[in-house]
C-alpha atoms as a PDB file:
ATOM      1  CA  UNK A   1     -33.287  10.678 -55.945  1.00  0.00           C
ATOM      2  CA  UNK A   2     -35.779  12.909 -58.142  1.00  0.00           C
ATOM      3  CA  UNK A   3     -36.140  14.015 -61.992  1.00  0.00           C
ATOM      4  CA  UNK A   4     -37.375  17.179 -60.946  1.00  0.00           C
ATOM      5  CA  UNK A   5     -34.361  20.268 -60.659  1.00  0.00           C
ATOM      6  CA  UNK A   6     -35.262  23.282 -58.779  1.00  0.00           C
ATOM      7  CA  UNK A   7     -33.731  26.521 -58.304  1.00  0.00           C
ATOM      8  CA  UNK A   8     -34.981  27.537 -54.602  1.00  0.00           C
ATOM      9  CA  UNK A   9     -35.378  31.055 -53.606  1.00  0.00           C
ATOM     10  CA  UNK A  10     -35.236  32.167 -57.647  1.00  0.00           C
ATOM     11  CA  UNK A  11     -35.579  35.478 -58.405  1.00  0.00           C
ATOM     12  CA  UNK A  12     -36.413  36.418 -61.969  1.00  0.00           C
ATOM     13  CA  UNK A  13     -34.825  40.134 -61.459  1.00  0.00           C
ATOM     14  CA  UNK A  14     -31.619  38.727 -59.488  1.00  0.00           C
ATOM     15  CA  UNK A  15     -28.734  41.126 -60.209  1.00  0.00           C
ATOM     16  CA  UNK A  16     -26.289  38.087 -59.878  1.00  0.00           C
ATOM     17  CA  UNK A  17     -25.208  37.955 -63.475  1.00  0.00           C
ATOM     18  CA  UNK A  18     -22.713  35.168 -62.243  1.00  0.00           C
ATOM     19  CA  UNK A  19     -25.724  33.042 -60.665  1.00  0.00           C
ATOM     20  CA  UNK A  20     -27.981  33.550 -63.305  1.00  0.00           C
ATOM     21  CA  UNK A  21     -25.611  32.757 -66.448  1.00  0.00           C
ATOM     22  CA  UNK A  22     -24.684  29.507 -64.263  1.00  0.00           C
ATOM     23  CA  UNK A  23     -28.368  28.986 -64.286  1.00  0.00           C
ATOM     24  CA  UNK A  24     -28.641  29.579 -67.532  1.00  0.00           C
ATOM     25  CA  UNK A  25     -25.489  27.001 -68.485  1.00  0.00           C
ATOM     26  CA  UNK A  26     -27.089  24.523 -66.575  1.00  0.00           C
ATOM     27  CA  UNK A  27     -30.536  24.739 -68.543  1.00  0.00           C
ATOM     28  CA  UNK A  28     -28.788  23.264 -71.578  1.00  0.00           C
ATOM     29  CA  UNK A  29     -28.752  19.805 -69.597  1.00  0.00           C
ATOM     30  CA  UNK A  30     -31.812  19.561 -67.993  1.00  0.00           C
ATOM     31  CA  UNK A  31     -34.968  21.355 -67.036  1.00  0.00           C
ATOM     32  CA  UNK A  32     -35.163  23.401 -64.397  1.00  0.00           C
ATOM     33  CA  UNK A  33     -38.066  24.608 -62.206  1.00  0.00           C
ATOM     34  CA  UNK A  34     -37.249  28.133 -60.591  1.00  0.00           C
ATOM     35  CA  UNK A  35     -39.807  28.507 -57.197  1.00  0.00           C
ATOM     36  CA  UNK A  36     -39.412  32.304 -55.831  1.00  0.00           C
ATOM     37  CA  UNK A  37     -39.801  32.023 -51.976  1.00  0.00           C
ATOM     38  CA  UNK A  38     -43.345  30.810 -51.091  1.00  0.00           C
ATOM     39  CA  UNK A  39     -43.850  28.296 -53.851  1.00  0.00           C
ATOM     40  CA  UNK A  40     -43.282  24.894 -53.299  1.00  0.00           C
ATOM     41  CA  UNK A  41     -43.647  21.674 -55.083  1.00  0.00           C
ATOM     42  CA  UNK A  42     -45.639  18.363 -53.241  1.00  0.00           C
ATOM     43  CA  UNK A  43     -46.478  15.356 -55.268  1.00  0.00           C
ATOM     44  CA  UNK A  44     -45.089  16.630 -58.365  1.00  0.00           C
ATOM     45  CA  UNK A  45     -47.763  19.463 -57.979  1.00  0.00           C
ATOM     46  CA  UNK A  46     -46.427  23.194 -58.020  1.00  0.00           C
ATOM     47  CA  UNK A  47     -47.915  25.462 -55.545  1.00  0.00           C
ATOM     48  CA  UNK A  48     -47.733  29.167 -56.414  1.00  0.00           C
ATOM     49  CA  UNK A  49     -45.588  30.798 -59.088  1.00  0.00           C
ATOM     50  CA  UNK A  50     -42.978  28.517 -61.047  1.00  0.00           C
ATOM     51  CA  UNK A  51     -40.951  29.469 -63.458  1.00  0.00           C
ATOM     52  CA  UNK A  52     -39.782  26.225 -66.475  1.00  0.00           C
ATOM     53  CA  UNK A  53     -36.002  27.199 -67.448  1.00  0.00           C
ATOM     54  CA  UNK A  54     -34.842  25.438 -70.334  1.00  0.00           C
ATOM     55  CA  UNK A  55     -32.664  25.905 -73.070  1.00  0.00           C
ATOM     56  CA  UNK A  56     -31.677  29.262 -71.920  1.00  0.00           C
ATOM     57  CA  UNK A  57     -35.376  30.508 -71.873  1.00  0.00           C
ATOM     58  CA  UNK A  58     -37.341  31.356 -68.614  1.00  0.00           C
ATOM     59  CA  UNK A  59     -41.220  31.129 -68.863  1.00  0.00           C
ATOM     60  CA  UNK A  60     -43.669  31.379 -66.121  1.00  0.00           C
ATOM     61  CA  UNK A  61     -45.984  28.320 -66.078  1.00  0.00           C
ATOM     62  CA  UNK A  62     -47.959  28.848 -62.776  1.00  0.00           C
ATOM     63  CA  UNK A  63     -48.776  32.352 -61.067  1.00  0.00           C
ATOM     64  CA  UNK A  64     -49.747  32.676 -57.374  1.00  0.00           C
ATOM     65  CA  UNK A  65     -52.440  30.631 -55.746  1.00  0.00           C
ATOM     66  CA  UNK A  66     -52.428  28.678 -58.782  1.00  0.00           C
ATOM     67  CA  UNK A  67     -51.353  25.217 -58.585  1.00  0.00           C
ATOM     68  CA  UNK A  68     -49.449  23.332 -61.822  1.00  0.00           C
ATOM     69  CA  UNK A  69     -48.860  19.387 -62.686  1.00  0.00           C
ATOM     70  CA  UNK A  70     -45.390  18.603 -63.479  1.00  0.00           C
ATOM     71  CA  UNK A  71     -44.805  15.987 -66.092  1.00  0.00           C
END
């Protein structure tokens, strides 16, 4: 349906080592775009902060009430 993954509801300091890792895991495969609550993505436009998980790295690429194209 889409080429963009999201993690909903992510929480960079989440003390679920299980959810996280599986995060992680799954980062090998694909990109993923974690959106803490209050973000939200709308014409492949991020709204608020976003965080790009790939490879097993997180990195921040949009803070609040900034707004981010996805590729």
């Amino acid at each position: 349906m889409t080429e963009i993954n999201i993690e909903p509801h992510f929480d960079i300091n989440n003390d679920n080592m299980i959810q996280m890792k599986s995060i992680l895991d799954e980062s090998f495969k694909r990109v993923i775009y974690g959106l803490p609550d209050g973000s939200y993505i709308e014409s492949n436009k991020v709204y608020g902060r976003c965080y790009n998980i790939y490879k097993g790295n997180i990195e921040i690429i949009c803070n609040d009430n900034e707004c981010f194209l996805l590729e």
